[in-house]
C-alpha atoms as a PDB file:
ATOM      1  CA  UNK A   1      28.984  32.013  -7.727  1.00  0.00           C
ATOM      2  CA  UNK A   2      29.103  33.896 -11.258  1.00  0.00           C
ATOM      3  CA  UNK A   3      32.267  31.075 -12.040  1.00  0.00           C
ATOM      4  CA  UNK A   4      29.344  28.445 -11.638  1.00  0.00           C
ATOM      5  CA  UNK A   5      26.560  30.185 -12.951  1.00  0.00           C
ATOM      6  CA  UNK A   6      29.019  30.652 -15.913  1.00  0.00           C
ATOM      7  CA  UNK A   7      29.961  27.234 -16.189  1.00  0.00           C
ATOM      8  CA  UNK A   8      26.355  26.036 -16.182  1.00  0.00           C
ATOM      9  CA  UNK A   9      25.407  28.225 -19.150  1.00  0.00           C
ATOM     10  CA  UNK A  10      28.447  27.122 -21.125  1.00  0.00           C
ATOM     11  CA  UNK A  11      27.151  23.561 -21.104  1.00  0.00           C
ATOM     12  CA  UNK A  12      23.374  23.949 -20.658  1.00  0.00           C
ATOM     13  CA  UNK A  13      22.547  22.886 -23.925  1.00  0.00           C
ATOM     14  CA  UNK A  14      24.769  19.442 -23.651  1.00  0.00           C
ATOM     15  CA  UNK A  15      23.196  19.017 -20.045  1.00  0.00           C
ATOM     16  CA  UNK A  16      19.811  19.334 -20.478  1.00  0.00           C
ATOM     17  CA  UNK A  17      19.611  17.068 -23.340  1.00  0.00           C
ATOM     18  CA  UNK A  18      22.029  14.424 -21.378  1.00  0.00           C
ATOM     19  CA  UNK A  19      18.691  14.967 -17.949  1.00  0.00           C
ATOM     20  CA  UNK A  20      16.153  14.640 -20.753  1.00  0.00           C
ATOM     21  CA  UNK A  21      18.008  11.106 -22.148  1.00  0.00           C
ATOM     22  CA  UNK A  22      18.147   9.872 -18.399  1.00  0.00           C
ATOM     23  CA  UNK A  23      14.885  10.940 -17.267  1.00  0.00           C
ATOM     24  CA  UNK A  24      13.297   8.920 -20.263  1.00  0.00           C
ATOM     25  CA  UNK A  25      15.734   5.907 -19.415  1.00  0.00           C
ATOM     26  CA  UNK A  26      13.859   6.586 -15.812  1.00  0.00           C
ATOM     27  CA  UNK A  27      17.063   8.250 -13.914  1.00  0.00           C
ATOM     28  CA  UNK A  28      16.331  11.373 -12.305  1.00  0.00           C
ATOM     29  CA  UNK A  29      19.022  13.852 -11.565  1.00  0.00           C
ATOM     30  CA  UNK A  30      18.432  16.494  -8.920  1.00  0.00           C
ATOM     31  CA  UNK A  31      20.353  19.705  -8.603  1.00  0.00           C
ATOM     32  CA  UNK A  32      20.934  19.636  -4.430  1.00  0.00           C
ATOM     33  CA  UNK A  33      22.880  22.820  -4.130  1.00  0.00           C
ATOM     34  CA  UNK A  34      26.002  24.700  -5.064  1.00  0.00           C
ATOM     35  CA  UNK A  35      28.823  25.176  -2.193  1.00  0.00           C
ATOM     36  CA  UNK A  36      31.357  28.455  -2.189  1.00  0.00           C
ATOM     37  CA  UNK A  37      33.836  26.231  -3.519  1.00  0.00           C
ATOM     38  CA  UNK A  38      32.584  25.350  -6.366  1.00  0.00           C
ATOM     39  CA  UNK A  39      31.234  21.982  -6.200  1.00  0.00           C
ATOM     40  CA  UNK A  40      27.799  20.720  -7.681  1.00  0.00           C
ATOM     41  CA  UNK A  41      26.116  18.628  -5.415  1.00  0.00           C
ATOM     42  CA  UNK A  42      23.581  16.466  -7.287  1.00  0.00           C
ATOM     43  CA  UNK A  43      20.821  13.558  -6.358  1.00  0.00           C
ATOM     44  CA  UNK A  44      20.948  10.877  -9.219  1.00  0.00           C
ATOM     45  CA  UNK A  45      18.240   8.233  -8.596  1.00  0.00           C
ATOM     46  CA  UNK A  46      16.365   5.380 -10.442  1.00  0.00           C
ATOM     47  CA  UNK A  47      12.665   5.927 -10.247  1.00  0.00           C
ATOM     48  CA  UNK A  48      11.796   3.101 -12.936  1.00  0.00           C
ATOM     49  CA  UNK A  49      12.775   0.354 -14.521  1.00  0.00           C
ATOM     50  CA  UNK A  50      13.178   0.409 -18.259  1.00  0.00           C
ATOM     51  CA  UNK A  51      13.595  -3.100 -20.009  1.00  0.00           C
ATOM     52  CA  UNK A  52      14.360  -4.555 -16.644  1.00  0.00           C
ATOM     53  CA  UNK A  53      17.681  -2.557 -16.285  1.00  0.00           C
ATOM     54  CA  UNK A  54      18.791  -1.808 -12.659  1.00  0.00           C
ATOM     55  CA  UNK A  55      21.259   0.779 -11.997  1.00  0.00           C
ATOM     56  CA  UNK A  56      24.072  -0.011  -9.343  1.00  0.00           C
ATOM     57  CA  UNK A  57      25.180   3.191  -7.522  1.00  0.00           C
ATOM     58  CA  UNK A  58      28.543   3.076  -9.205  1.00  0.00           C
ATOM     59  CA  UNK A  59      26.197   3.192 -12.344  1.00  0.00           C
ATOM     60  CA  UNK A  60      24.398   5.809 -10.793  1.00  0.00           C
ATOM     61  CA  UNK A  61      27.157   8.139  -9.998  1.00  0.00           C
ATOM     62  CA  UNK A  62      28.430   7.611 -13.076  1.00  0.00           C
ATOM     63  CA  UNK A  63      25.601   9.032 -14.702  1.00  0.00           C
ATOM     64  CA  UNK A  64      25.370  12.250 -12.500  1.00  0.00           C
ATOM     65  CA  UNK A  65      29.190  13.091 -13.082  1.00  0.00           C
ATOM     66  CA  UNK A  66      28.631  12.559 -17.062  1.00  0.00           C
ATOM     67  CA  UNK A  67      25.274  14.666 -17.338  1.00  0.00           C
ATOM     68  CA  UNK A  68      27.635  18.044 -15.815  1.00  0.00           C
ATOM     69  CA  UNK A  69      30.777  16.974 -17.054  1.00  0.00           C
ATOM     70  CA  UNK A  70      30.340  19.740 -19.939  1.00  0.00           C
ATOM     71  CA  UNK A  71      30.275  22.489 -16.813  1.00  0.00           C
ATOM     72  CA  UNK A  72      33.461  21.409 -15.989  1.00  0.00           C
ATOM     73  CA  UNK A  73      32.616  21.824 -12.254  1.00  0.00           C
ATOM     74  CA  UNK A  74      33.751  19.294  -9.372  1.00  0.00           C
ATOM     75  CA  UNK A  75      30.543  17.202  -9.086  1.00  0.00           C
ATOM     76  CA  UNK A  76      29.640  15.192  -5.877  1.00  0.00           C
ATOM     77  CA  UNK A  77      26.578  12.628  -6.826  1.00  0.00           C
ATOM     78  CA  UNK A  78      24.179  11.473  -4.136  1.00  0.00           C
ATOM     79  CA  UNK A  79      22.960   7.803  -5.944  1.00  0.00           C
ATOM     80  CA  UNK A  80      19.833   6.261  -4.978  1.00  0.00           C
ATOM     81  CA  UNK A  81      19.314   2.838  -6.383  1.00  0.00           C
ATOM     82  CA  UNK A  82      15.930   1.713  -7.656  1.00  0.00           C
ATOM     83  CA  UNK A  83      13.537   0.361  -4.778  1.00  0.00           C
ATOM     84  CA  UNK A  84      10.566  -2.317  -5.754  1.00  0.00           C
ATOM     85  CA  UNK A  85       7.592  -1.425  -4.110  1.00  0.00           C
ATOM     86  CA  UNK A  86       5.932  -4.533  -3.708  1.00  0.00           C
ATOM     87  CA  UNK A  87       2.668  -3.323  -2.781  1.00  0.00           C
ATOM     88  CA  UNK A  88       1.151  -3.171  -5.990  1.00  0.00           C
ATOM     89  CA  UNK A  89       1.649  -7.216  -6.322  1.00  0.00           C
ATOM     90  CA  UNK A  90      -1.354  -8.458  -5.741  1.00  0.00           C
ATOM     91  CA  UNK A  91      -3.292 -11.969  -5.722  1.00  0.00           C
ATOM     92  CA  UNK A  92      -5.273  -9.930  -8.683  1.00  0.00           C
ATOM     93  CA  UNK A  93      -2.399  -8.858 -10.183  1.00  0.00           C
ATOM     94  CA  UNK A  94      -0.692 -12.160 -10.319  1.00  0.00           C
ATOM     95  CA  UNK A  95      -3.743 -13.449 -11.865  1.00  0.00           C
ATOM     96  CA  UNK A  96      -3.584 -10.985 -14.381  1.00  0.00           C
ATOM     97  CA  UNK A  97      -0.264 -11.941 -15.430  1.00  0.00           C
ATOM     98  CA  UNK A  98      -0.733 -15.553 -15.718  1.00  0.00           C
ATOM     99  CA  UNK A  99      -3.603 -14.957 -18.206  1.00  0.00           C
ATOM    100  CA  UNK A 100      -1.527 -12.399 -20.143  1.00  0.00           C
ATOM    101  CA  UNK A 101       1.138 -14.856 -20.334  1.00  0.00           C
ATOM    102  CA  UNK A 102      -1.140 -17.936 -20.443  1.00  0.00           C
ATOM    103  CA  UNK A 103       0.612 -19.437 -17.506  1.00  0.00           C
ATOM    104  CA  UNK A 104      -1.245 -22.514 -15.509  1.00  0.00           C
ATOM    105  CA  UNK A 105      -0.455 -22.670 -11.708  1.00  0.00           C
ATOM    106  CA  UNK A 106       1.685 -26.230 -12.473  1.00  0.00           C
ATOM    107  CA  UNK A 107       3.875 -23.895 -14.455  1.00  0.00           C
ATOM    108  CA  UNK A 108       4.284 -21.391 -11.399  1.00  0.00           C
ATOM    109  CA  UNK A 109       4.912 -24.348  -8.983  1.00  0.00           C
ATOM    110  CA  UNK A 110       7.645 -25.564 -11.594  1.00  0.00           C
ATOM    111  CA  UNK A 111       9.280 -22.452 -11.939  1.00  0.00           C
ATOM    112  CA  UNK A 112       9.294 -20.925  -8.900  1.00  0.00           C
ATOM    113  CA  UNK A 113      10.283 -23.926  -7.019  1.00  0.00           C
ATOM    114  CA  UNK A 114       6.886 -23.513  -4.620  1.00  0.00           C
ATOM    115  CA  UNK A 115       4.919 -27.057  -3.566  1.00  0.00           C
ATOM    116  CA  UNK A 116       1.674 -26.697  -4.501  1.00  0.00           C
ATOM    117  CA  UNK A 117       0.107 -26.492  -1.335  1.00  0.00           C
ATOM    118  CA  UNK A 118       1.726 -23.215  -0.648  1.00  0.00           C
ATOM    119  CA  UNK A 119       0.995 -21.774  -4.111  1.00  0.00           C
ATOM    120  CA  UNK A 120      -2.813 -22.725  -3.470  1.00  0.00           C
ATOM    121  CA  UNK A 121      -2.874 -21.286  -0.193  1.00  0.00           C
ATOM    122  CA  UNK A 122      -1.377 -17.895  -1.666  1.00  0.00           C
ATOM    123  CA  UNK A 123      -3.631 -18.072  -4.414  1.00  0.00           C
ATOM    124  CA  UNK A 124      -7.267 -18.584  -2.307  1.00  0.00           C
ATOM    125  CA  UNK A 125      -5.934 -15.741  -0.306  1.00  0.00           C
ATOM    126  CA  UNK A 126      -5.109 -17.865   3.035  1.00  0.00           C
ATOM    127  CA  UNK A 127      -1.846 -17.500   3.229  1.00  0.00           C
ATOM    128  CA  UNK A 128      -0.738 -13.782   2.818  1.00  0.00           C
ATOM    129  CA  UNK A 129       1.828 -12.845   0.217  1.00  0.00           C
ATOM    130  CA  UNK A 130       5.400 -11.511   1.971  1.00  0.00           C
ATOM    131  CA  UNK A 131       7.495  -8.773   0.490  1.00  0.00           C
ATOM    132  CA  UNK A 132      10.087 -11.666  -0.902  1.00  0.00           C
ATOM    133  CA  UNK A 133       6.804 -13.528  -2.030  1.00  0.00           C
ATOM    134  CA  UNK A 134       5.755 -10.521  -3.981  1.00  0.00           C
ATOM    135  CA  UNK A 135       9.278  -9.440  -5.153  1.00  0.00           C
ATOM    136  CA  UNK A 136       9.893 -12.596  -6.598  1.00  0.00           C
ATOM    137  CA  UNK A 137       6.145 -12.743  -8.540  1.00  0.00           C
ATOM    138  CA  UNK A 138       7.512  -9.202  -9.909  1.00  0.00           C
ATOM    139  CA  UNK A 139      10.244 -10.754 -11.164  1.00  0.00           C
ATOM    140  CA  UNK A 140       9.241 -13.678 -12.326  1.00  0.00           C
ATOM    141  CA  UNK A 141       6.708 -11.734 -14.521  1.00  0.00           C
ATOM    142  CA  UNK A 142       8.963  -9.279 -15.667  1.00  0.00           C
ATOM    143  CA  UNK A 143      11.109 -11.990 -17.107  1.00  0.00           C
ATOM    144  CA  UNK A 144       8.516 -13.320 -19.187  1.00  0.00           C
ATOM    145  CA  UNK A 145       7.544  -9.729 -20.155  1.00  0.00           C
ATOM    146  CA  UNK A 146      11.095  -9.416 -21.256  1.00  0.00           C
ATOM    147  CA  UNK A 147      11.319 -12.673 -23.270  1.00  0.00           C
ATOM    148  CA  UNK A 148       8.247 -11.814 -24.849  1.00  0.00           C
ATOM    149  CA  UNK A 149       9.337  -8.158 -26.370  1.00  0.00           C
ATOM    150  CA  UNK A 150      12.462  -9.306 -26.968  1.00  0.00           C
ATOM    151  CA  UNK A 151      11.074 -12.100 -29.018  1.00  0.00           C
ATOM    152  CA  UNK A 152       9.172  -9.570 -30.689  1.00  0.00           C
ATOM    153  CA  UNK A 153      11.805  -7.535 -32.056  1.00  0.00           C
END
């Protein structure tokens, strides 16, 4: 145990600034525990999404074994990809997000390849909006969210 304590100290300074990089890039790393042998068992996990970037769990695991590789200890990374919750998409929110992007529903029936029956029946509330429904709204929005900052830089 004093060989890992050790080998934590020696790098501390490289690690915590590598957890403070991730957790701003919205990747949280998790210290799970510390076996007998040696080996650093960690929890690396996307909470967010920054720019639209989504972590794989080879991506993931990647990350974990680089923020302790200074320690020099065996590291075994738990990844946990990023997970949409959909519940925040609402009809209000969807409204929202045509206005900020002045989007008409003929654009929405265009683009997302919906007949405009169904869109209008989502819309008024009468038809209620799935988890793929409201996944794909999320998306769609966050592309134009995306175009429009990167057009602005």
């Amino acid at each position: 145990m004093d060989t890992i304590l050790q080998s934590l100290k020696t790098g501390k300074s490289d690690v915590l600034k590598t957890l403070s990089l991730y957790r701003a890039q919205g990747v949280d790393i998790q210290l799970l525990n510390i076996d007998a042998d040696n080996v650093l068992k960690v929890k690396v996990s996307q909470s967010r999404l920054i720019n639209g970037y989504i972590l794989n769990q080879k991506q993931l695991v990647e990350r974990g074994k680089k923020a302790f590789e200074p320690t020099g200890l065996k590291i075994i990374v738990v990844p946990v990809v990023f997970s949409l919750q959909v519940d925040s998409i609402t009809l209000d929110w969807i409204e929202c997000k045509m206005k900020e992007f002045g989007l008409k529903r003929k654009d929405l029936i265009k683009q997302l390849a919906i007949d405009k029956s169904s869109l209008s029946l989502i819309l008024k509330g009468k038809r209620e909006l799935s988890k793929p429904m409201r996944a794909t709204f999320y998306y769609y929005f966050l592309t134009y969210e995306l175009n429009r900052d990167f057009r602005e830089f």
